[in-house]
PDB file of N, CA and C in Angstrom:
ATOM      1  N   UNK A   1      41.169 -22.104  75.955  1.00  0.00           N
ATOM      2  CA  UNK A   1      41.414 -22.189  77.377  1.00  0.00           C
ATOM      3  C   UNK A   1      40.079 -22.060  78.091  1.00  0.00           C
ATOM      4  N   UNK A   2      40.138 -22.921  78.846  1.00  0.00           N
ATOM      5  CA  UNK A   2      38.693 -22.740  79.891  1.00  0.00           C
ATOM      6  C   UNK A   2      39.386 -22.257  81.469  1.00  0.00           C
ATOM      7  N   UNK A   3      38.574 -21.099  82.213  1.00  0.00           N
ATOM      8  CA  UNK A   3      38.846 -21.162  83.536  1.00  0.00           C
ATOM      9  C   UNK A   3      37.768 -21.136  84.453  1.00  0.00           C
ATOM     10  N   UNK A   4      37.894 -22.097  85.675  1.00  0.00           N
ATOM     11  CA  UNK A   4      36.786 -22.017  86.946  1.00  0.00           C
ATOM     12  C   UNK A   4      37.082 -21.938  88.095  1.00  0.00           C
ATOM     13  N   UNK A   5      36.693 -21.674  88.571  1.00  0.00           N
ATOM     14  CA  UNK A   5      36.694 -21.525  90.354  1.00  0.00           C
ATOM     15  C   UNK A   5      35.765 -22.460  90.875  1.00  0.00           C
ATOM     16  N   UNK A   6      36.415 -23.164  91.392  1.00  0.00           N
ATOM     17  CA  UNK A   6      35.109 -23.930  92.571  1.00  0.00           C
ATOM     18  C   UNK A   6      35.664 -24.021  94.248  1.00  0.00           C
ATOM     19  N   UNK A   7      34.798 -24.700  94.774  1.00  0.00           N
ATOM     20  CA  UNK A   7      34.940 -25.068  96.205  1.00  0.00           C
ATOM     21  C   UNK A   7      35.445 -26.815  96.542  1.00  0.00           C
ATOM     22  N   UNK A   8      36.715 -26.984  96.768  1.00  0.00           N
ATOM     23  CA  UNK A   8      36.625 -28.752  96.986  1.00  0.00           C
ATOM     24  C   UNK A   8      36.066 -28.854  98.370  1.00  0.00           C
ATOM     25  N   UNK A   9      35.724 -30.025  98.810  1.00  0.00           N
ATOM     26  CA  UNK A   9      35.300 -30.818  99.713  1.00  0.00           C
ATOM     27  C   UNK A   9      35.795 -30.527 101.007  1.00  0.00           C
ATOM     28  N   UNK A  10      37.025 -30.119 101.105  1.00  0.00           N
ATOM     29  CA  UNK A  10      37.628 -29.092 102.508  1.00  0.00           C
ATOM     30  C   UNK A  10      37.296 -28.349 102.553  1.00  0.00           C
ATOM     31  N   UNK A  11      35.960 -27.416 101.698  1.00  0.00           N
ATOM     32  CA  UNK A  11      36.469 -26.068 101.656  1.00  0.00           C
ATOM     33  C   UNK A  11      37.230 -25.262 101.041  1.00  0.00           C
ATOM     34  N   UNK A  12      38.466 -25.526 100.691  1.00  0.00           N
ATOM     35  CA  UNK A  12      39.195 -24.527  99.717  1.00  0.00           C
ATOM     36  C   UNK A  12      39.282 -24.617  98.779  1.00  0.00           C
ATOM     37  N   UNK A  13      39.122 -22.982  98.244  1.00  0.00           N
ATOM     38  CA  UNK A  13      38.871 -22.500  96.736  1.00  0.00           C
ATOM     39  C   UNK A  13      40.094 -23.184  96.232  1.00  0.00           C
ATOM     40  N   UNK A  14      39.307 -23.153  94.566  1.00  0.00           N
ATOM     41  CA  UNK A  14      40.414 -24.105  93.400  1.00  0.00           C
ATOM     42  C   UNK A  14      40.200 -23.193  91.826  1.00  0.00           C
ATOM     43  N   UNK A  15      41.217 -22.817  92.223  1.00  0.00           N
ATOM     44  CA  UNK A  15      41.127 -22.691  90.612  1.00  0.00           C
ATOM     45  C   UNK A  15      41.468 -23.259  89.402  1.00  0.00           C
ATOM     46  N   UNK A  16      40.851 -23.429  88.325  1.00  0.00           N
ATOM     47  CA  UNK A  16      40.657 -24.528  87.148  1.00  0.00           C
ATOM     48  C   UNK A  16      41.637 -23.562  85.990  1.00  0.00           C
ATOM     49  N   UNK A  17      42.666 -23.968  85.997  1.00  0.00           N
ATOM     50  CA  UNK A  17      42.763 -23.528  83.828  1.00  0.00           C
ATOM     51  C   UNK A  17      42.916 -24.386  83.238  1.00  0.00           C
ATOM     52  N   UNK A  18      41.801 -24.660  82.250  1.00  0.00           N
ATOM     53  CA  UNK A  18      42.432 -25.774  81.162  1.00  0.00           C
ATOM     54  C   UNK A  18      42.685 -24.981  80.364  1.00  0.00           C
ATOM     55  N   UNK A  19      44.405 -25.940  79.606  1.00  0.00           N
ATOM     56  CA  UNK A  19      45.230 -25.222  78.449  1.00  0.00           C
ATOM     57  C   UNK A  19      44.897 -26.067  77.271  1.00  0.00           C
ATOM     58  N   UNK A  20      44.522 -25.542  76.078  1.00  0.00           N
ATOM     59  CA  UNK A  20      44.170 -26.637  74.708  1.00  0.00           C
ATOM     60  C   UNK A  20      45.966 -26.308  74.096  1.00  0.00           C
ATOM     61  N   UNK A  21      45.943 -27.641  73.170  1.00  0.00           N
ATOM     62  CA  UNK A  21      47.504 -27.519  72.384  1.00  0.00           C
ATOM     63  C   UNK A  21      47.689 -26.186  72.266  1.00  0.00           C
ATOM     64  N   UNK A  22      46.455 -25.706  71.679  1.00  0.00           N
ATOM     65  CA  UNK A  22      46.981 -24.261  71.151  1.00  0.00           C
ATOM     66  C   UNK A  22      47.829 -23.446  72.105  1.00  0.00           C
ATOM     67  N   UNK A  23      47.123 -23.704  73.096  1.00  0.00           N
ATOM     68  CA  UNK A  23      47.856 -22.571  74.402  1.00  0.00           C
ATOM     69  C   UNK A  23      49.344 -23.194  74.718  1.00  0.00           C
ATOM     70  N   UNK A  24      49.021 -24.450  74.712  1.00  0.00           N
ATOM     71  CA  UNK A  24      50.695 -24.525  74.748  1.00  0.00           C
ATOM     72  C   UNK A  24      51.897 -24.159  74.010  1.00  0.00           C
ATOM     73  N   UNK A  25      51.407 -24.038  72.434  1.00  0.00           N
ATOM     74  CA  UNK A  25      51.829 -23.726  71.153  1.00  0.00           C
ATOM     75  C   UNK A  25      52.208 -22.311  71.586  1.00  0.00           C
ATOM     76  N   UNK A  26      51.422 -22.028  71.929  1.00  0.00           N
ATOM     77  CA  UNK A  26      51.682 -20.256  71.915  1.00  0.00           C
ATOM     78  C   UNK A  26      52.513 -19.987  73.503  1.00  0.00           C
ATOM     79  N   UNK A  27      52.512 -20.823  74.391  1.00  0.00           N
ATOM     80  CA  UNK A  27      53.953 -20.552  75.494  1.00  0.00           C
ATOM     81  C   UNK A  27      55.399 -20.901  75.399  1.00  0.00           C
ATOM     82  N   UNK A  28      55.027 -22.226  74.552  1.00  0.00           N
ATOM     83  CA  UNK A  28      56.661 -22.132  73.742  1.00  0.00           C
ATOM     84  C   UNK A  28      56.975 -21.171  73.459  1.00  0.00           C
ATOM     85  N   UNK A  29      56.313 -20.803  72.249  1.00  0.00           N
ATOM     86  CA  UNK A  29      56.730 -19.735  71.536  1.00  0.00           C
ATOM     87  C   UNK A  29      56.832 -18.163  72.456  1.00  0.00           C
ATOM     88  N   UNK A  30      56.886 -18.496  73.882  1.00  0.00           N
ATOM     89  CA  UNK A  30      57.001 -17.130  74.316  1.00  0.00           C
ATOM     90  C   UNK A  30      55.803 -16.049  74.798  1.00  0.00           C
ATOM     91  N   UNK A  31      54.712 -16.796  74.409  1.00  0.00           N
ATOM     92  CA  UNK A  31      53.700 -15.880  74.475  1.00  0.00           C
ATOM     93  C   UNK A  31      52.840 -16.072  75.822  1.00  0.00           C
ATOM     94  N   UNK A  32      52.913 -15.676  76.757  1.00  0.00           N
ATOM     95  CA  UNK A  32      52.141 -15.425  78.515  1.00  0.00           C
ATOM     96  C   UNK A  32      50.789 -16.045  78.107  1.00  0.00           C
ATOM     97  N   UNK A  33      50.136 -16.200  79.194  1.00  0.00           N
ATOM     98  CA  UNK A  33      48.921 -16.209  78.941  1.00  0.00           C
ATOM     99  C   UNK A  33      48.283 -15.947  80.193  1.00  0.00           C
ATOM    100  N   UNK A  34      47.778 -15.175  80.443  1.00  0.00           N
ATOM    101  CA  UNK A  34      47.050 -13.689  81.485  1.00  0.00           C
ATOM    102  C   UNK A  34      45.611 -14.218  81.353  1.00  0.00           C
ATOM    103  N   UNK A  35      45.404 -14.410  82.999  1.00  0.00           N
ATOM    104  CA  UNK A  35      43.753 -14.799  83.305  1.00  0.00           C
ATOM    105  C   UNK A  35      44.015 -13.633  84.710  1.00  0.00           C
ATOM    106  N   UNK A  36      42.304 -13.024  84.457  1.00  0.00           N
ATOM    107  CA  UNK A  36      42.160 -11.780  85.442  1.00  0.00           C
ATOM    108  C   UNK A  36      40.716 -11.776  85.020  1.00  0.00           C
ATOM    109  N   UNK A  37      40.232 -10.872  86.094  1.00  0.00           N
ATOM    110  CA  UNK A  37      38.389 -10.662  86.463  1.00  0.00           C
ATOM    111  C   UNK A  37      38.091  -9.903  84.825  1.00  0.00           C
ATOM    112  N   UNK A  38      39.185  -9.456  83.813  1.00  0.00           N
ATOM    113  CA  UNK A  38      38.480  -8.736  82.609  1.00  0.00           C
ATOM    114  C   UNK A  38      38.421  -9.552  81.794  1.00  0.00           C
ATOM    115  N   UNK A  39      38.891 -10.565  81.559  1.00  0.00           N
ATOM    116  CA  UNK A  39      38.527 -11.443  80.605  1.00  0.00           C
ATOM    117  C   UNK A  39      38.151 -12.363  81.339  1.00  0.00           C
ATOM    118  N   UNK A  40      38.252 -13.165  82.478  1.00  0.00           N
ATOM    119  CA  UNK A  40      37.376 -14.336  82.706  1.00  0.00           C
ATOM    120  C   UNK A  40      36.343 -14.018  84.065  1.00  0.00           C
ATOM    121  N   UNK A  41      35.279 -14.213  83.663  1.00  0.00           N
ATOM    122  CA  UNK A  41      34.500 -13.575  84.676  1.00  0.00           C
ATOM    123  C   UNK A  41      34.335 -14.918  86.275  1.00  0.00           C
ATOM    124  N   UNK A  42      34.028 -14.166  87.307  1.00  0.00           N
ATOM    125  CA  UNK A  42      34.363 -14.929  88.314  1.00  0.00           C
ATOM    126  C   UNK A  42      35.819 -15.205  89.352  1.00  0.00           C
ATOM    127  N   UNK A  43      36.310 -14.495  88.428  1.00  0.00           N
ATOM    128  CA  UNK A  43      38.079 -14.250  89.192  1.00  0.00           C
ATOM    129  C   UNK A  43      37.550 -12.823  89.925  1.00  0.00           C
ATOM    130  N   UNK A  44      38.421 -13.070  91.052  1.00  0.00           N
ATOM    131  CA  UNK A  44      38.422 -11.893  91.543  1.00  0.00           C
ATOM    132  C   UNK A  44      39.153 -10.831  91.008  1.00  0.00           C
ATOM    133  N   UNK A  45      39.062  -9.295  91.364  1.00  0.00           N
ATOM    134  CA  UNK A  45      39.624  -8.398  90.382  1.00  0.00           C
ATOM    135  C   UNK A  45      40.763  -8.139  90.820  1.00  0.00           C
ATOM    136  N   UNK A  46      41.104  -8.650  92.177  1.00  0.00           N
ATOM    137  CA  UNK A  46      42.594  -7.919  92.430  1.00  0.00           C
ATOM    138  C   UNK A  46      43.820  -9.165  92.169  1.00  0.00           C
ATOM    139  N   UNK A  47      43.230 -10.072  91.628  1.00  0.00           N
ATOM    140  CA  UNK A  47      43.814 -11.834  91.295  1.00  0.00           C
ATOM    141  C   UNK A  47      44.474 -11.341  89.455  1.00  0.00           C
ATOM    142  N   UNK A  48      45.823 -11.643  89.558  1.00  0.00           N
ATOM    143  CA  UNK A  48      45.987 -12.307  88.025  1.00  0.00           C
ATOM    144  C   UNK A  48      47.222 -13.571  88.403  1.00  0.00           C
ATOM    145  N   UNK A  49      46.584 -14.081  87.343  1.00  0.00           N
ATOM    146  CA  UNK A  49      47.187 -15.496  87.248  1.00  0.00           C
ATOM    147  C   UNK A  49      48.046 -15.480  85.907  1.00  0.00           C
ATOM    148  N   UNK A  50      49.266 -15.185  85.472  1.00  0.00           N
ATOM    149  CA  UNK A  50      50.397 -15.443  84.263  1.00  0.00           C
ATOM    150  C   UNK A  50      50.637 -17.260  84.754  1.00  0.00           C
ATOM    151  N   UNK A  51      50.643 -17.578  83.050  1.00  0.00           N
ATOM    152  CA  UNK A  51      51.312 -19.146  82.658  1.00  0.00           C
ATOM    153  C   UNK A  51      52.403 -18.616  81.840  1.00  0.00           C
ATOM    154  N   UNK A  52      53.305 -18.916  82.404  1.00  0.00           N
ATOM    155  CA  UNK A  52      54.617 -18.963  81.696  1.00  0.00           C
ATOM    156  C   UNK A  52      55.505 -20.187  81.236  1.00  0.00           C
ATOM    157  N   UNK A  53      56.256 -20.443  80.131  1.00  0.00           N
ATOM    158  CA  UNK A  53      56.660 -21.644  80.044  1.00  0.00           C
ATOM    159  C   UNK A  53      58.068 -21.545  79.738  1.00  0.00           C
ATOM    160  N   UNK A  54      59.087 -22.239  80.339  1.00  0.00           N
ATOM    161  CA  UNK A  54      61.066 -22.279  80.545  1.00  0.00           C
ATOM    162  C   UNK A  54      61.028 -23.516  79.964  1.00  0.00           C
ATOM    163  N   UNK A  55      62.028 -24.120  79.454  1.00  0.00           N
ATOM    164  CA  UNK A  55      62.402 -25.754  79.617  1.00  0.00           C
ATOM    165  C   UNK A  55      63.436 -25.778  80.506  1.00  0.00           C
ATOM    166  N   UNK A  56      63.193 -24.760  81.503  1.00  0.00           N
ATOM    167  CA  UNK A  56      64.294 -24.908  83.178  1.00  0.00           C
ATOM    168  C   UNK A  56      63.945 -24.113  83.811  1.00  0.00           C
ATOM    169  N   UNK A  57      63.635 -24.271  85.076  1.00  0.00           N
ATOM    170  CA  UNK A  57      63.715 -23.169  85.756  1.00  0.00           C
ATOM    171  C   UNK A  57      64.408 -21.742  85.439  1.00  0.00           C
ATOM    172  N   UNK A  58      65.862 -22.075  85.332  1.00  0.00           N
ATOM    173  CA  UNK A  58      66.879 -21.208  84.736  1.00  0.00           C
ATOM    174  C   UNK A  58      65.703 -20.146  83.991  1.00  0.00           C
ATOM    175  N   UNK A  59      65.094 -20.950  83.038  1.00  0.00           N
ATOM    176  CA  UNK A  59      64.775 -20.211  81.635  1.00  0.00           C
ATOM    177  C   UNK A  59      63.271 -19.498  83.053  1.00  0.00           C
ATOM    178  N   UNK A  60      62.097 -20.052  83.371  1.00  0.00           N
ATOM    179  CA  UNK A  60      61.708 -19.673  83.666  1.00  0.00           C
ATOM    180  C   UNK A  60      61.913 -18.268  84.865  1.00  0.00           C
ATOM    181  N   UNK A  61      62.941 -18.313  85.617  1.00  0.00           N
ATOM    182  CA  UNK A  61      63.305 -17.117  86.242  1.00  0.00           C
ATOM    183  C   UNK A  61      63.588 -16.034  85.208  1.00  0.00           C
ATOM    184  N   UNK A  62      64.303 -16.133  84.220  1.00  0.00           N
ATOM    185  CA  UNK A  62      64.887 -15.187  83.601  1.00  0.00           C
ATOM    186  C   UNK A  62      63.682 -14.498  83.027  1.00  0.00           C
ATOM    187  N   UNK A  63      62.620 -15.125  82.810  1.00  0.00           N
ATOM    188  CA  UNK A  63      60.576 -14.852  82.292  1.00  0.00           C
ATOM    189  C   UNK A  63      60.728 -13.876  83.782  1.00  0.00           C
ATOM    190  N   UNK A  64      60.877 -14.074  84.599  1.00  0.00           N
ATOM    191  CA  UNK A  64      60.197 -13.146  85.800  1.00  0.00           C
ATOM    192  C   UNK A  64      61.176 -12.280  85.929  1.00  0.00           C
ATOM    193  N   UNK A  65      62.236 -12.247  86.135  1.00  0.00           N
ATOM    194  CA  UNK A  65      63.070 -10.973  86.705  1.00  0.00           C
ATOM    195  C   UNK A  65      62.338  -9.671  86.390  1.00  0.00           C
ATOM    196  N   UNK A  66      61.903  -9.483  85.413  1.00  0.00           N
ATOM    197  CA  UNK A  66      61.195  -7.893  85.776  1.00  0.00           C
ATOM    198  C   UNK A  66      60.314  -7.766  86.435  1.00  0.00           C
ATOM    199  N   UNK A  67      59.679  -9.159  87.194  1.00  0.00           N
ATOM    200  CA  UNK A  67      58.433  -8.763  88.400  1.00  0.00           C
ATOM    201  C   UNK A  67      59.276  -8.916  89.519  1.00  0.00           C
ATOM    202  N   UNK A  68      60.260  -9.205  89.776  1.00  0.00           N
ATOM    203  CA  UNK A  68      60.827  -9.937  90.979  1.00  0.00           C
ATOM    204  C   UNK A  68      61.353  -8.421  91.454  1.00  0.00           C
ATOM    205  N   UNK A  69      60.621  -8.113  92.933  1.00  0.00           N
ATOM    206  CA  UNK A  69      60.782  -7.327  93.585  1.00  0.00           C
ATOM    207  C   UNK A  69      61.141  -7.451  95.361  1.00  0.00           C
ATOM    208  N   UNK A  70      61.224  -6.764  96.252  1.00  0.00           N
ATOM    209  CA  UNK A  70      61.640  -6.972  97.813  1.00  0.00           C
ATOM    210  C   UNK A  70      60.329  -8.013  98.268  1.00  0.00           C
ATOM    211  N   UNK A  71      59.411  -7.805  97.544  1.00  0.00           N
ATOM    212  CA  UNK A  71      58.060  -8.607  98.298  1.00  0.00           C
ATOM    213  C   UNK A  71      57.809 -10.147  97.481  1.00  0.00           C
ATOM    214  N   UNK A  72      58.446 -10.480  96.672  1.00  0.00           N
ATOM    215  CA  UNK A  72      58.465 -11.333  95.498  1.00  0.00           C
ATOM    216  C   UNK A  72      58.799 -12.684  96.344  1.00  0.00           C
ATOM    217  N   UNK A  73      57.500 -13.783  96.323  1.00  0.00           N
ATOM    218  CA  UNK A  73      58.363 -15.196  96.613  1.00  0.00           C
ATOM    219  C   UNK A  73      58.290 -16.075  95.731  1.00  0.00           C
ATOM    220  N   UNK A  74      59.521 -16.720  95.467  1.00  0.00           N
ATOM    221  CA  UNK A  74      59.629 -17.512  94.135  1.00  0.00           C
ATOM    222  C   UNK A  74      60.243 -19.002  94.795  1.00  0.00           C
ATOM    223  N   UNK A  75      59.562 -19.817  94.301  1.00  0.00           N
ATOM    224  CA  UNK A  75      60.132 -21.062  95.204  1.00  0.00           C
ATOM    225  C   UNK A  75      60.413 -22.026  93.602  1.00  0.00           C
ATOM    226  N   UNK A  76      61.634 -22.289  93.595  1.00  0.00           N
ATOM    227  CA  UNK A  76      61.839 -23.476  92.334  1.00  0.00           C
ATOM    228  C   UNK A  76      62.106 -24.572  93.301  1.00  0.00           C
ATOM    229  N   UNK A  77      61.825 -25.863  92.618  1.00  0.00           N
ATOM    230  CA  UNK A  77      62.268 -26.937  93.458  1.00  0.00           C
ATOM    231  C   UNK A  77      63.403 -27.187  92.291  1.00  0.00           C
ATOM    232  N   UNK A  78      64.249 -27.723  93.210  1.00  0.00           N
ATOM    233  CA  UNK A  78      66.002 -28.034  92.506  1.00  0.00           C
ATOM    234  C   UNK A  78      65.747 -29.377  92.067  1.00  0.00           C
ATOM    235  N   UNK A  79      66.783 -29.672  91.087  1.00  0.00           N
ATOM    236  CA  UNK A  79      66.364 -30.750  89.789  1.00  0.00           C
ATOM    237  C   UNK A  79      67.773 -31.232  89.572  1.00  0.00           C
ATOM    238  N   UNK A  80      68.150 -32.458  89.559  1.00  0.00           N
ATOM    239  CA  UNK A  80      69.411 -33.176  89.364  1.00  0.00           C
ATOM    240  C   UNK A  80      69.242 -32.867  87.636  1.00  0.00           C
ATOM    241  N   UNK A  81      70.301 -33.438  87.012  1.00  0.00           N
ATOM    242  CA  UNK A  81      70.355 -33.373  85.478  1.00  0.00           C
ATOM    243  C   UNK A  81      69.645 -33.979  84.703  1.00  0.00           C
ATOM    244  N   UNK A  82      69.066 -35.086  85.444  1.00  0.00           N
ATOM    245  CA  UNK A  82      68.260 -35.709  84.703  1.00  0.00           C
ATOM    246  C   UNK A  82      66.683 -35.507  85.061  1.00  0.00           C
ATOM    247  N   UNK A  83      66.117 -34.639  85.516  1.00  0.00           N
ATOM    248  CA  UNK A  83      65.466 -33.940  86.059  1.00  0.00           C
ATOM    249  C   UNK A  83      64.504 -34.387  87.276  1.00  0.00           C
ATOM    250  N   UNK A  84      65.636 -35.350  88.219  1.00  0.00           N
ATOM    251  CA  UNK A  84      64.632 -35.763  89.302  1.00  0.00           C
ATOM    252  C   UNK A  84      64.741 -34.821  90.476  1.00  0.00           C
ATOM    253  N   UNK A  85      63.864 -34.344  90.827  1.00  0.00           N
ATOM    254  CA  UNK A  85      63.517 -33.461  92.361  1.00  0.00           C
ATOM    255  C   UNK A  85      65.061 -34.009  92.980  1.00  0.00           C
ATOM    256  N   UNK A  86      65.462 -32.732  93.657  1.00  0.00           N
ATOM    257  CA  UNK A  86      66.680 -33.079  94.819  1.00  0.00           C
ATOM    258  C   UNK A  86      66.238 -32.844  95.894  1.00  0.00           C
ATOM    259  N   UNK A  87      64.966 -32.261  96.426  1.00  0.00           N
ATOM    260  CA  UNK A  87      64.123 -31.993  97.394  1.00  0.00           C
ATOM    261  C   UNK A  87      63.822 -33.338  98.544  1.00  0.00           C
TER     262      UNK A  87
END
């Protein structure tokens, strides 16, 4: 995995993660993958960034419910069955 921060052309900050197979290999399988100022330098320290991976939303909420608190915003966009945006 590579991560960067830069500046685009408006002005606003961007942050970069590139994921190699491997990383994807390992979110199937369940496993997070946590970027923060202690392992990647240049993040700010009060910033973490979790990649999580569902094959549904469904699946992905059920990954968060133990962060999901009164201050928590979670926005899914809704998905017909065949998975086109209903938005």
């Amino acid at each position: 995995m590579i991560t960067a921060r830069a500046t685009g052309a408006d002005g606003k900050e961007i942050v970069i993660l590139g994921v190699t197979r491997e990383n994807l290999t390992r979110l199937a399988d369940g496993q997070p993958i946590r970027v923060s100022a202690e392992q990647h330098a240049g993040f700010p320290p009060n910033l973490v960034v979790t990649i999580i991976f569902g094959e549904t939303e469904r699946a992905l909420l059920e990954h968060l419910a133990p962060l999901i608190g009164a201050d928590t915003k979670v926005v899914a966009v809704p998905r017909d069955p065949q998975g086109k945006k209903l938005s």
